[in-house]
C-alpha atoms as a PDB file:
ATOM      1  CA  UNK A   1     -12.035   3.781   1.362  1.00  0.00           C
ATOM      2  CA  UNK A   2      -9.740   2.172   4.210  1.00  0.00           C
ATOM      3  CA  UNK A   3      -9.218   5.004   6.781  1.00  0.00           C
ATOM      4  CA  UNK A   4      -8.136   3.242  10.118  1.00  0.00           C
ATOM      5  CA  UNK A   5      -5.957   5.266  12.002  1.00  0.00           C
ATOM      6  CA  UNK A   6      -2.160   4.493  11.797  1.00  0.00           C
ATOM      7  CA  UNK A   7      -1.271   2.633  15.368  1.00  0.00           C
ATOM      8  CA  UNK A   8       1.713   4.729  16.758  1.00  0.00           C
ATOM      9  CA  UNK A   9       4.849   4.682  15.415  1.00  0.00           C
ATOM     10  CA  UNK A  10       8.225   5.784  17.701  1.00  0.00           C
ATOM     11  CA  UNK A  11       9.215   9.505  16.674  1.00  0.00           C
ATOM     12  CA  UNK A  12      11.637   9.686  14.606  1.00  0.00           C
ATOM     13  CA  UNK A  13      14.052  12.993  13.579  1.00  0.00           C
ATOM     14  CA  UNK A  14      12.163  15.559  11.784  1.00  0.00           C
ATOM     15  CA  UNK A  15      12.907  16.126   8.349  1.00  0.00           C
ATOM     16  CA  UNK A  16      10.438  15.754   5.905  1.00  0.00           C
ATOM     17  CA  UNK A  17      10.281  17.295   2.379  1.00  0.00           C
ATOM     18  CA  UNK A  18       7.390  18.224   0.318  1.00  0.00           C
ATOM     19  CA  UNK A  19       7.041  17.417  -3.686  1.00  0.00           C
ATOM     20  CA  UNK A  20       9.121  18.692  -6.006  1.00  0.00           C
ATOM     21  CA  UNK A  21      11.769  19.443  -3.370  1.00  0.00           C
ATOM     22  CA  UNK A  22      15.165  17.387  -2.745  1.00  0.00           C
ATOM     23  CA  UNK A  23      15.863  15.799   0.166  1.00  0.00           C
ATOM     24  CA  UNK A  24      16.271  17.836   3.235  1.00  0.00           C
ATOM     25  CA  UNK A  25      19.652  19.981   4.690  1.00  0.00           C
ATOM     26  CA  UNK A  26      20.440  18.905   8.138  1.00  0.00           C
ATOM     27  CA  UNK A  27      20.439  22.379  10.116  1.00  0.00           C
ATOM     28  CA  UNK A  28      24.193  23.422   9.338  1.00  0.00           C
ATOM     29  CA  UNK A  29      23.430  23.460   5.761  1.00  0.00           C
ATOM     30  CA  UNK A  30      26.705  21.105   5.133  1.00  0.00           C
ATOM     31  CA  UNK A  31      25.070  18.144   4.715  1.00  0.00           C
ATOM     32  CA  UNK A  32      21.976  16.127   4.089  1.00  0.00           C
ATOM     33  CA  UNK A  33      20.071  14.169   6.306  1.00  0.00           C
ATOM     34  CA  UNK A  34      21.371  10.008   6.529  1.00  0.00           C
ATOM     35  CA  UNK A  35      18.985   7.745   5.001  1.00  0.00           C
ATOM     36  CA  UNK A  36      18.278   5.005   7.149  1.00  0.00           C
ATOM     37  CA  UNK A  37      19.347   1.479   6.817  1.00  0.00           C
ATOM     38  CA  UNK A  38      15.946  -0.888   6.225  1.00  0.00           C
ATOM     39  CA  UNK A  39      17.150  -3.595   8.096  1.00  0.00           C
ATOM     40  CA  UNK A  40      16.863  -0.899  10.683  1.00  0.00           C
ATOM     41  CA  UNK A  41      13.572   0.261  10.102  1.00  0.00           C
ATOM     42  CA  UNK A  42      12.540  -3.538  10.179  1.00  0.00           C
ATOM     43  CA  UNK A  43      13.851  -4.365  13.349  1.00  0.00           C
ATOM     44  CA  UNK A  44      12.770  -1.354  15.289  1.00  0.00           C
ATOM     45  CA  UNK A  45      10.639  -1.638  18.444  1.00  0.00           C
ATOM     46  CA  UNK A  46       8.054   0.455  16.794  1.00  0.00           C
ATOM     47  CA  UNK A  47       7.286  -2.579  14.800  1.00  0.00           C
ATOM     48  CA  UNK A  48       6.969  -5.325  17.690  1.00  0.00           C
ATOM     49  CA  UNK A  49       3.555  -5.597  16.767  1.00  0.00           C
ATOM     50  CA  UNK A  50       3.916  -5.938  13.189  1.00  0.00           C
ATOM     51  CA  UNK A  51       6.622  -8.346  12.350  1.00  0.00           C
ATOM     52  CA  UNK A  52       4.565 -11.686  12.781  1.00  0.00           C
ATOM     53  CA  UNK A  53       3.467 -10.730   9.374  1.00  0.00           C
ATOM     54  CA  UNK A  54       7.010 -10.321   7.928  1.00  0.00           C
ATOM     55  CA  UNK A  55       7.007 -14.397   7.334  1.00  0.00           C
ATOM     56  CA  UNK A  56       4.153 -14.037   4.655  1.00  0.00           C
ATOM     57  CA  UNK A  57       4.534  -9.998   3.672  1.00  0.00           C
ATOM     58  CA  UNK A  58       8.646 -10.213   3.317  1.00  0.00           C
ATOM     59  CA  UNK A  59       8.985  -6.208   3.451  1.00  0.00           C
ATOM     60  CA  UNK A  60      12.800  -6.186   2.650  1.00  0.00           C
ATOM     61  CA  UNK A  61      12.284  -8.866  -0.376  1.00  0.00           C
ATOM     62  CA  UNK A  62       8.978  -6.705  -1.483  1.00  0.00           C
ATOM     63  CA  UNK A  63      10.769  -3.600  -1.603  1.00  0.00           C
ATOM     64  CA  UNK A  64      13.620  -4.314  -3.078  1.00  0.00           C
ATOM     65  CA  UNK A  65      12.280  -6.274  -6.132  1.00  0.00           C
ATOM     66  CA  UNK A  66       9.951  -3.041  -6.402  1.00  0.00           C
ATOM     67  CA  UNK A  67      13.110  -0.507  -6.450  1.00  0.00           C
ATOM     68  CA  UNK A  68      12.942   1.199  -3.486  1.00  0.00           C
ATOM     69  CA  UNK A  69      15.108   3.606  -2.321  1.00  0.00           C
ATOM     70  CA  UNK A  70      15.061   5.487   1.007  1.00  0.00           C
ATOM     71  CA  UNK A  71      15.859   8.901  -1.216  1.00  0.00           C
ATOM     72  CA  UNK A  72      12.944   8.630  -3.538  1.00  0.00           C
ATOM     73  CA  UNK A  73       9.572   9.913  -3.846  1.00  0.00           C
ATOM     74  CA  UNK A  74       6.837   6.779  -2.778  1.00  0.00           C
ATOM     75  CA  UNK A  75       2.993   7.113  -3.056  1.00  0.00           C
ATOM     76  CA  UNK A  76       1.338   4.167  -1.402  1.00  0.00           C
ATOM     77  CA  UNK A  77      -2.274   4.079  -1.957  1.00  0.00           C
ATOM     78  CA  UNK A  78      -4.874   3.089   0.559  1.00  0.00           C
ATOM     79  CA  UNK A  79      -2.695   2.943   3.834  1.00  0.00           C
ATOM     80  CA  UNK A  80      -5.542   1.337   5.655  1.00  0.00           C
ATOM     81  CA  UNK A  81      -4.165   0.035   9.437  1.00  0.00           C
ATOM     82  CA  UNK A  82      -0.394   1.194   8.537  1.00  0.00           C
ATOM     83  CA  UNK A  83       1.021  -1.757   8.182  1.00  0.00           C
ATOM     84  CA  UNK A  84       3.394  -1.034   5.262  1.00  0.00           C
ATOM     85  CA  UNK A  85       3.076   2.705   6.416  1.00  0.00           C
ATOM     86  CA  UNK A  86       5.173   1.352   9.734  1.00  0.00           C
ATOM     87  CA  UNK A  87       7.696   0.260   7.264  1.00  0.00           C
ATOM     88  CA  UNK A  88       7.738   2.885   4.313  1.00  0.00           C
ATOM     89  CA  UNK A  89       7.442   6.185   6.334  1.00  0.00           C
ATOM     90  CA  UNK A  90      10.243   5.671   8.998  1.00  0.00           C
ATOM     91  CA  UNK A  91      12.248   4.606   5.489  1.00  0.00           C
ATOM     92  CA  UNK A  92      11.486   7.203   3.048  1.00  0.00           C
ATOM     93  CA  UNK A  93      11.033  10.374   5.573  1.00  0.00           C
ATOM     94  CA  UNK A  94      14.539  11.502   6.508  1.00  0.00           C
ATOM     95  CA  UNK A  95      15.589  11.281   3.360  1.00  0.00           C
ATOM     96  CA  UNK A  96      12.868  11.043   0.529  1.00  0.00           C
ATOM     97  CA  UNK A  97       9.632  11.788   0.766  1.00  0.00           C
ATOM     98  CA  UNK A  98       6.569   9.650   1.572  1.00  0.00           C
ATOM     99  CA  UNK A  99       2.898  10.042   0.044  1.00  0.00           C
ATOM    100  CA  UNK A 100      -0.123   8.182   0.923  1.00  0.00           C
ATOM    101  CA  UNK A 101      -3.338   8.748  -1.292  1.00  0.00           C
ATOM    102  CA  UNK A 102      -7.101   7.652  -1.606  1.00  0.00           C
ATOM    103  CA  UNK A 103      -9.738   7.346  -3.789  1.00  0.00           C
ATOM    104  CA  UNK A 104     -12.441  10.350  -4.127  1.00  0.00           C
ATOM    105  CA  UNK A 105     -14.184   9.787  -1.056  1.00  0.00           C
ATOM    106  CA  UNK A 106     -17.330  11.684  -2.385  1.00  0.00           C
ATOM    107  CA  UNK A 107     -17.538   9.193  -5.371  1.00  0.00           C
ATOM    108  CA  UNK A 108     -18.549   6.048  -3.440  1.00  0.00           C
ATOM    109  CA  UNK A 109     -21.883   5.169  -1.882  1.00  0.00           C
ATOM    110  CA  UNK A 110     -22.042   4.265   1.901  1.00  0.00           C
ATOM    111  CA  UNK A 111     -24.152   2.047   4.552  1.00  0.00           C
ATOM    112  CA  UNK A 112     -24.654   5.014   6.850  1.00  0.00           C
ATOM    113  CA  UNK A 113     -23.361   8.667   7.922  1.00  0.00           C
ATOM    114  CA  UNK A 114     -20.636   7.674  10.401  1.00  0.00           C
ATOM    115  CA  UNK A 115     -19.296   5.203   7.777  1.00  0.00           C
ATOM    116  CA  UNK A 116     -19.400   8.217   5.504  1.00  0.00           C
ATOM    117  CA  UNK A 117     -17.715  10.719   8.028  1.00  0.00           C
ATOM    118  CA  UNK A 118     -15.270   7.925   8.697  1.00  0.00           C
ATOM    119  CA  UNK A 119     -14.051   7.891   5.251  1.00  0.00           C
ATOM    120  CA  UNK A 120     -14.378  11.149   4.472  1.00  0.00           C
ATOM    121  CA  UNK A 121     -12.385  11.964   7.581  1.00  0.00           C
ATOM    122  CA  UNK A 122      -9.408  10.230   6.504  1.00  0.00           C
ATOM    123  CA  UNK A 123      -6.455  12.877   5.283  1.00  0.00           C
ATOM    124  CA  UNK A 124      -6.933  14.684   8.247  1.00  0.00           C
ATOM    125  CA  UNK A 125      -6.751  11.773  10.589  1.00  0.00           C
ATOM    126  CA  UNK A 126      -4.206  10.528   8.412  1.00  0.00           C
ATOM    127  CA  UNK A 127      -1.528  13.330   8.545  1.00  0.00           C
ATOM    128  CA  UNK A 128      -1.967  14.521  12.074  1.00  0.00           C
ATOM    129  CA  UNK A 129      -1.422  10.965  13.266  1.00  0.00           C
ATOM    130  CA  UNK A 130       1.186  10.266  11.296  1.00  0.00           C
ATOM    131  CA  UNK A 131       3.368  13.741  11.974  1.00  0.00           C
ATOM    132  CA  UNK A 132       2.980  12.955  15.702  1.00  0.00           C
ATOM    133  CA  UNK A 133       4.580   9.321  15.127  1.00  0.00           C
ATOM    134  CA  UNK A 134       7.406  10.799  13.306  1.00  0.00           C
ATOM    135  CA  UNK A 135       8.031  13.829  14.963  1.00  0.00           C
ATOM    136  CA  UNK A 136       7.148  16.601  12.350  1.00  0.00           C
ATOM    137  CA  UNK A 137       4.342  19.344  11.593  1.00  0.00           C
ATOM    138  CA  UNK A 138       1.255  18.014  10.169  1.00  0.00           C
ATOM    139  CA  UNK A 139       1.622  20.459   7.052  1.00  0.00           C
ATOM    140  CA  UNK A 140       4.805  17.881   5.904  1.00  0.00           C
ATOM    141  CA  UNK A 141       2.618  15.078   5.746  1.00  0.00           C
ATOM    142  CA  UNK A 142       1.340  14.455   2.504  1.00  0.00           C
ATOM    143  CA  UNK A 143      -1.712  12.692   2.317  1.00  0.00           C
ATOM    144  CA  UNK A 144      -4.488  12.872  -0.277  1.00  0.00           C
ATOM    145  CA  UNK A 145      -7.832  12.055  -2.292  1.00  0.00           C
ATOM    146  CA  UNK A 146      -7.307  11.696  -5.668  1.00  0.00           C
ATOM    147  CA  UNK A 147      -9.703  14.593  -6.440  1.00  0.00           C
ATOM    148  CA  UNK A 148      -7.337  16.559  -4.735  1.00  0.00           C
ATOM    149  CA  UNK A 149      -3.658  16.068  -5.648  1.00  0.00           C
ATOM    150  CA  UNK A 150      -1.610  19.071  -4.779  1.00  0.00           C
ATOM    151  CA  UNK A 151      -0.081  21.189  -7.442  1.00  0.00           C
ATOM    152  CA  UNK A 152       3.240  20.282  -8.602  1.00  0.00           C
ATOM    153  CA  UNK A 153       2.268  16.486  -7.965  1.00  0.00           C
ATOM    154  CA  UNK A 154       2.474  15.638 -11.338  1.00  0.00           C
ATOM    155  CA  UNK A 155       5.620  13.884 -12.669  1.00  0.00           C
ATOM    156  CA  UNK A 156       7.634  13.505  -9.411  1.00  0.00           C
ATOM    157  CA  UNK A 157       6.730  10.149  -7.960  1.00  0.00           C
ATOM    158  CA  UNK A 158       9.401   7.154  -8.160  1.00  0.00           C
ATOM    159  CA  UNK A 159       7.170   4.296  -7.078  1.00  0.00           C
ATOM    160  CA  UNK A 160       3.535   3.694  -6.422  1.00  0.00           C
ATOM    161  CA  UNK A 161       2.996   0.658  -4.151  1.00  0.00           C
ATOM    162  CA  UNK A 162      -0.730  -0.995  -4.395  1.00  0.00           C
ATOM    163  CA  UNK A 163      -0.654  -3.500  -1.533  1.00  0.00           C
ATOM    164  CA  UNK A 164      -3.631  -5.864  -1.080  1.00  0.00           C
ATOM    165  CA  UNK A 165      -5.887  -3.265  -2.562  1.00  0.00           C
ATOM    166  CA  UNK A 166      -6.836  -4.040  -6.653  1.00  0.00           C
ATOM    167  CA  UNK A 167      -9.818  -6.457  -5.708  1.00  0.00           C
ATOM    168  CA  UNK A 168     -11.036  -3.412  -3.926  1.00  0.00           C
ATOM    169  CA  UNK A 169     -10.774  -0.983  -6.600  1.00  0.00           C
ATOM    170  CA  UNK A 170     -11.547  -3.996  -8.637  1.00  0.00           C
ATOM    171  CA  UNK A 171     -15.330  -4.361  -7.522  1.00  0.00           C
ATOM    172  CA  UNK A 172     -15.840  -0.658  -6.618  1.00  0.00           C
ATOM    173  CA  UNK A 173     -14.868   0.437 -10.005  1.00  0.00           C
ATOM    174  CA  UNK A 174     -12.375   3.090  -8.881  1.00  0.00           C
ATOM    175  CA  UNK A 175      -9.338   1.242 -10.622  1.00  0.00           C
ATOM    176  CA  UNK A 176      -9.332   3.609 -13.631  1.00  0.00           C
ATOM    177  CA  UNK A 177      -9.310   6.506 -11.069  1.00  0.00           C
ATOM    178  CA  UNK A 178      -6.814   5.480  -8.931  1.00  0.00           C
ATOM    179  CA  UNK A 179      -4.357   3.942 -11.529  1.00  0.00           C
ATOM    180  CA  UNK A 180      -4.786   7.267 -14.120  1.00  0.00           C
ATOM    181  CA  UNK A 181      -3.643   9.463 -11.091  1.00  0.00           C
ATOM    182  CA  UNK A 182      -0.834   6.918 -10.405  1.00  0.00           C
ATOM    183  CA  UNK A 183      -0.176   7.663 -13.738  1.00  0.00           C
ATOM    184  CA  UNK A 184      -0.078  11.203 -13.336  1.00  0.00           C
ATOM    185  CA  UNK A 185       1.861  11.235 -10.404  1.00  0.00           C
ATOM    186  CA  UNK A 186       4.780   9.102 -11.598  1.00  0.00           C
ATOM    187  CA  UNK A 187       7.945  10.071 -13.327  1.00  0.00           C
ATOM    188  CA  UNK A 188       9.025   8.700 -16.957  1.00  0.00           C
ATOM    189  CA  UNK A 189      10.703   6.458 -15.602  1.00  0.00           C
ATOM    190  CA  UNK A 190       8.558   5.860 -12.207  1.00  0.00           C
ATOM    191  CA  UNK A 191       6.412   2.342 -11.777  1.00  0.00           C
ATOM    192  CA  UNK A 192       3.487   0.855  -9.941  1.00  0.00           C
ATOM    193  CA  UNK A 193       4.737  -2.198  -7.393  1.00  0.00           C
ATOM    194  CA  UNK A 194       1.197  -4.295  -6.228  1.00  0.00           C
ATOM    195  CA  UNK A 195       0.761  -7.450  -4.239  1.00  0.00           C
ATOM    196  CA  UNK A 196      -2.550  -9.151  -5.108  1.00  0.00           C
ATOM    197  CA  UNK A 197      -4.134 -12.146  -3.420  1.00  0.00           C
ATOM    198  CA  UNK A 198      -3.689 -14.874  -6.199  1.00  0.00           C
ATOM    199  CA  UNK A 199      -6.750 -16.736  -7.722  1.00  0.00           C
ATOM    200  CA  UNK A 200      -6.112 -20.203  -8.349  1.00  0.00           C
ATOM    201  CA  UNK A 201      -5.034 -21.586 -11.593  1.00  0.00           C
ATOM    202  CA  UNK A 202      -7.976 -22.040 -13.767  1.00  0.00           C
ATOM    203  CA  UNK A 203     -10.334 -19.671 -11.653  1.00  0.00           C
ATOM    204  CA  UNK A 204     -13.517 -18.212 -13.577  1.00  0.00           C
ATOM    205  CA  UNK A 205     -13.678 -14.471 -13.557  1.00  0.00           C
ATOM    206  CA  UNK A 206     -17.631 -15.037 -12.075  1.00  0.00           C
ATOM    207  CA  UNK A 207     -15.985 -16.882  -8.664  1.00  0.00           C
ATOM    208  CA  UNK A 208     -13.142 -14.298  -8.496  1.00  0.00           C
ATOM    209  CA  UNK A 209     -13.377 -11.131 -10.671  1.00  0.00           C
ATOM    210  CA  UNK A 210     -17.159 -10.309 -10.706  1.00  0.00           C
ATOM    211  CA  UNK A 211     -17.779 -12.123  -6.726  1.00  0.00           C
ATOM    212  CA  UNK A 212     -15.639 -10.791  -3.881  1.00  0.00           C
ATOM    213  CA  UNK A 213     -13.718 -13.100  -2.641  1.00  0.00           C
ATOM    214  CA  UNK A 214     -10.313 -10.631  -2.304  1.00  0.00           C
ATOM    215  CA  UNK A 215      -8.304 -12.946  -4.579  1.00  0.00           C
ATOM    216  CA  UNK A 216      -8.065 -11.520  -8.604  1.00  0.00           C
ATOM    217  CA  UNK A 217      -6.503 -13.602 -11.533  1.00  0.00           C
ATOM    218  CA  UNK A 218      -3.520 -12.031 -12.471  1.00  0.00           C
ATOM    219  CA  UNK A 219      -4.816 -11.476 -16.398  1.00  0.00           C
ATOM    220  CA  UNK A 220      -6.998  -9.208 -14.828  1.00  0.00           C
ATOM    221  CA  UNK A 221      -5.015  -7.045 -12.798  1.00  0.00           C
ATOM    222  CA  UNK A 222      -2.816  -7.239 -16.304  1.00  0.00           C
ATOM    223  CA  UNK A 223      -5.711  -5.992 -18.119  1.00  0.00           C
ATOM    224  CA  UNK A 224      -6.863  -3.093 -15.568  1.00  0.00           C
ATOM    225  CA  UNK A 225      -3.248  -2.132 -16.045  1.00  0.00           C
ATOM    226  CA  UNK A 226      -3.028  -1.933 -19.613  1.00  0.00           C
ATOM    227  CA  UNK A 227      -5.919  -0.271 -19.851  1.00  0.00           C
ATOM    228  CA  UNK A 228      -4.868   2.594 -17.971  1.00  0.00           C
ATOM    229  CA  UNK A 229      -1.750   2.819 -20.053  1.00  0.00           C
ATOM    230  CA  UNK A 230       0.702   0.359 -18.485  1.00  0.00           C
ATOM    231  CA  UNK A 231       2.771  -2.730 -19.105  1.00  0.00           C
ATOM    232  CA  UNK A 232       4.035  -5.220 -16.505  1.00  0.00           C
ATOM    233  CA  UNK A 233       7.800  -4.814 -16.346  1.00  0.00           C
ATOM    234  CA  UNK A 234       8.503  -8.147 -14.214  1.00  0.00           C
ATOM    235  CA  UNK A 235       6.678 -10.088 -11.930  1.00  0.00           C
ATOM    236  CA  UNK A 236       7.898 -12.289  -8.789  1.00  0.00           C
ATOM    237  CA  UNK A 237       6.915 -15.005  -6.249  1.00  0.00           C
ATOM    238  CA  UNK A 238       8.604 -13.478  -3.344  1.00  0.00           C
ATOM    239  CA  UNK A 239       5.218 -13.484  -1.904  1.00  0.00           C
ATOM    240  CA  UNK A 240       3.918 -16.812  -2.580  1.00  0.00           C
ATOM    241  CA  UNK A 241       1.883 -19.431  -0.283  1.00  0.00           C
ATOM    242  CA  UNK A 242       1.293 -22.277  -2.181  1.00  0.00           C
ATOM    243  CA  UNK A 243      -0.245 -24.075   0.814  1.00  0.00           C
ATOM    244  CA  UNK A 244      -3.137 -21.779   0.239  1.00  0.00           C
ATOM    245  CA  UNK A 245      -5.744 -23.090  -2.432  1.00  0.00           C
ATOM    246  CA  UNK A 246      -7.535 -19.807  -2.709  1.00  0.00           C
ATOM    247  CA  UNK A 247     -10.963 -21.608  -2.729  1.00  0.00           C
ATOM    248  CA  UNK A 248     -12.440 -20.054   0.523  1.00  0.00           C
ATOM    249  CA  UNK A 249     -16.218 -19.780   0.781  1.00  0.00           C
ATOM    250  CA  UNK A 250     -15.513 -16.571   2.954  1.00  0.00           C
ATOM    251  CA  UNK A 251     -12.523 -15.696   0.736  1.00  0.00           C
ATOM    252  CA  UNK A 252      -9.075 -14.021   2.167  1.00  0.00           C
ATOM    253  CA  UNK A 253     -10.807 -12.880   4.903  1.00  0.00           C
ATOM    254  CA  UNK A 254     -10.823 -16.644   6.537  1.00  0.00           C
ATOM    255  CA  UNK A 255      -7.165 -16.840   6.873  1.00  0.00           C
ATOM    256  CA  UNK A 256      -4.670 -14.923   8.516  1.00  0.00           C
ATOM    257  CA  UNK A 257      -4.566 -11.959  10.141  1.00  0.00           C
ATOM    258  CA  UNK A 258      -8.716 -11.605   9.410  1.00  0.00           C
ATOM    259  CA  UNK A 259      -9.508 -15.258  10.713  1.00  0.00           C
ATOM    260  CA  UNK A 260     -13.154 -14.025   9.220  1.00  0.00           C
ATOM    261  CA  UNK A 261     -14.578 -17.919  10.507  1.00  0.00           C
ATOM    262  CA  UNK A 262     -14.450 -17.070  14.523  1.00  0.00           C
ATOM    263  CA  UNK A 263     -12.635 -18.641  16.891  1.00  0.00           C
ATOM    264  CA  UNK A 264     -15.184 -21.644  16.925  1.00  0.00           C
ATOM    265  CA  UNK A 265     -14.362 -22.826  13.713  1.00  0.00           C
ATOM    266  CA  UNK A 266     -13.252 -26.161  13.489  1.00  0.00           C
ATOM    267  CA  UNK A 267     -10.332 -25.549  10.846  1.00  0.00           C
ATOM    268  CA  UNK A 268      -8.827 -22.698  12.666  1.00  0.00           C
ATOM    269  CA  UNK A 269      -5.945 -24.432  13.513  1.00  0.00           C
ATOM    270  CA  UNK A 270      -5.747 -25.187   9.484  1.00  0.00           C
ATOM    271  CA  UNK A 271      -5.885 -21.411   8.559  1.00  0.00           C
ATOM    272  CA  UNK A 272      -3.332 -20.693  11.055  1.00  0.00           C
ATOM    273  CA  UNK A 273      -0.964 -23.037   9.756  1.00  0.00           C
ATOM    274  CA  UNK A 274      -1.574 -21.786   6.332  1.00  0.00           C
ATOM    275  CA  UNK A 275      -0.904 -18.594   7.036  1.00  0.00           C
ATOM    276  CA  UNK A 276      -1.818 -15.423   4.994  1.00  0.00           C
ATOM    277  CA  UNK A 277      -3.130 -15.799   1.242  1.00  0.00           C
ATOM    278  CA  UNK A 278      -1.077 -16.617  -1.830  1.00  0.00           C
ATOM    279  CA  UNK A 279       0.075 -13.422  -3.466  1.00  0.00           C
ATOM    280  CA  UNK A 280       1.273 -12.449  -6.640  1.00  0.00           C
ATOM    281  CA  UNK A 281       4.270  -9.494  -6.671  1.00  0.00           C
ATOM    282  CA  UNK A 282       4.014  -7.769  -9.672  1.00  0.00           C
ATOM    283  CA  UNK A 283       5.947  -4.648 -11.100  1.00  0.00           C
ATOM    284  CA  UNK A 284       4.359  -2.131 -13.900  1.00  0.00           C
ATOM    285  CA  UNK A 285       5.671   0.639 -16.129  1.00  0.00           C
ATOM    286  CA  UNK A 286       4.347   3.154 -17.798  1.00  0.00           C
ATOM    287  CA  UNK A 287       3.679   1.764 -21.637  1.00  0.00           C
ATOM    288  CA  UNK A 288       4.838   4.059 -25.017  1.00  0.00           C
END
């Protein structure tokens, strides 16, 4: 489970709702409160440090071809550093509502205790750093394991976003888990955005299904899907790189922003211009 701390975020106006409930009154009861524009969001100072990756993560392209609206309910799973956090919380909390869950944290085996107390750790880290960013009580940040969803959670999501995340749940078997209480969480009409590293065309699912390289073939993220009761509604290339060739001995990890090699590494200047990984964009429903 990814549990880094969120890196701080400018606060925001308060003004947060919890599931279930519609968007929040501004104080005079008269009206509600503005939903931000997300060219705004984007260009904010908060995300100096962030919008390098724009280039090869196109935010406002992602976001709309997934459906999102600043009013809605959003669960992004696995919010790791808060990169997409940076973008989707300013966004959604004014208006909407923003959710971030995890895996069960007691489900999964780990190399030692404090990788174990870092992990398990998580929510609370998670909301308390996240209501100081934006300005609001830690109880209005919802955050959770998916052994744990709140009451009422069921059937009020809009979106789920999976970003950079299925070859984890891939290889640590936690795919049915997280995708039946994506399931659960969304609305009839509710679906699951992802961006996946791409495996090249023609890849073998022993070099990049059953070995770890972070890159998946999209059949299989199909199938993982449609075995947990969806259907891919549309797919996209917004987040394409076809100077990658996916082939990497160290996988992803040895381009952009990782750089896994070291600085010493002859083709550095090669992974640089690269950039980050070829991606696939894809959108799923919930099948009849």
């Amino acid at each position: 489970m990814k549990a880094t701390l969120l890196a701080p975020i400018a606060a925001l106006a308060a003004g947060t709702a919890m599931f279930a409930m519609a968007a929040p009154a501004a104080a005079d009861g008269h009206a509600e409160t503005a939903a931000p524009a997300l060219e705004d969001v984007l260009a904010h100072e908060r995300r100096d440090g962030d919008r390098a990756r724009d280039q090869y993560r196109r935010p406002a392209e992602t976001l709309d071809f997934f459906g999102v609206e600043p009013t809605m309910t959003v669960a992004e799973y696995g919010p790791g550093g808060g990169w997409y956090t940076r973008v989707l919380a300013p966004y959604l909390m004014p208006a909407g509502q923003y959710v971030a869950f995890n895996a069960d944290s007691d489900a999964r085996t780990y190399r030692n205790r404090a990788q174990e107390a870092r992990s398990k750790g998580w929510t609370e880290r998670f909301t308390s750093g996240l209501a100081e960013a934006m300005g609001v009580e830690a109880d209005s940040v919802m955050a959770f394991e998916t052994d744990e969803m709140p009451e009422g959670a069921a059937g009020t999501v809009d979106r789920v976003l999976i970003f950079r995340s299925m070859h984890g749940l891939n290889i640590g078997n936690n795919a049915d888990e997280v995708l039946g209480a994506a399931r659960m969480m969304l609305k009839d009409d509710g679906m699951v955005g992802v961006v996946q590293h791409r495996a090249p065309e023609g890849a073998s699912y022993d070099d990049y299904g059953a070995r770890q390289r972070g890159y998946m073939r999209k059949a299989d993220v199909v199938a993982i899907f449609e075995a947990n009761g969806f259907e891919l509604a549309a797919e996209s290339e917004i987040n394409a790189n076809p100077a990658d060739p996916a082939n990497w001995e160290r996988g992803v990890w040895t381009l952009p922003p990782v750089l896994a090699t070291g600085e010493d590494d002859a083709r550095r200047s090669e992974y640089l211009a690269i950039g980050e990984s070829d991606r696939m964009t894809l959108l799923f429903r919930k099948a009849d």
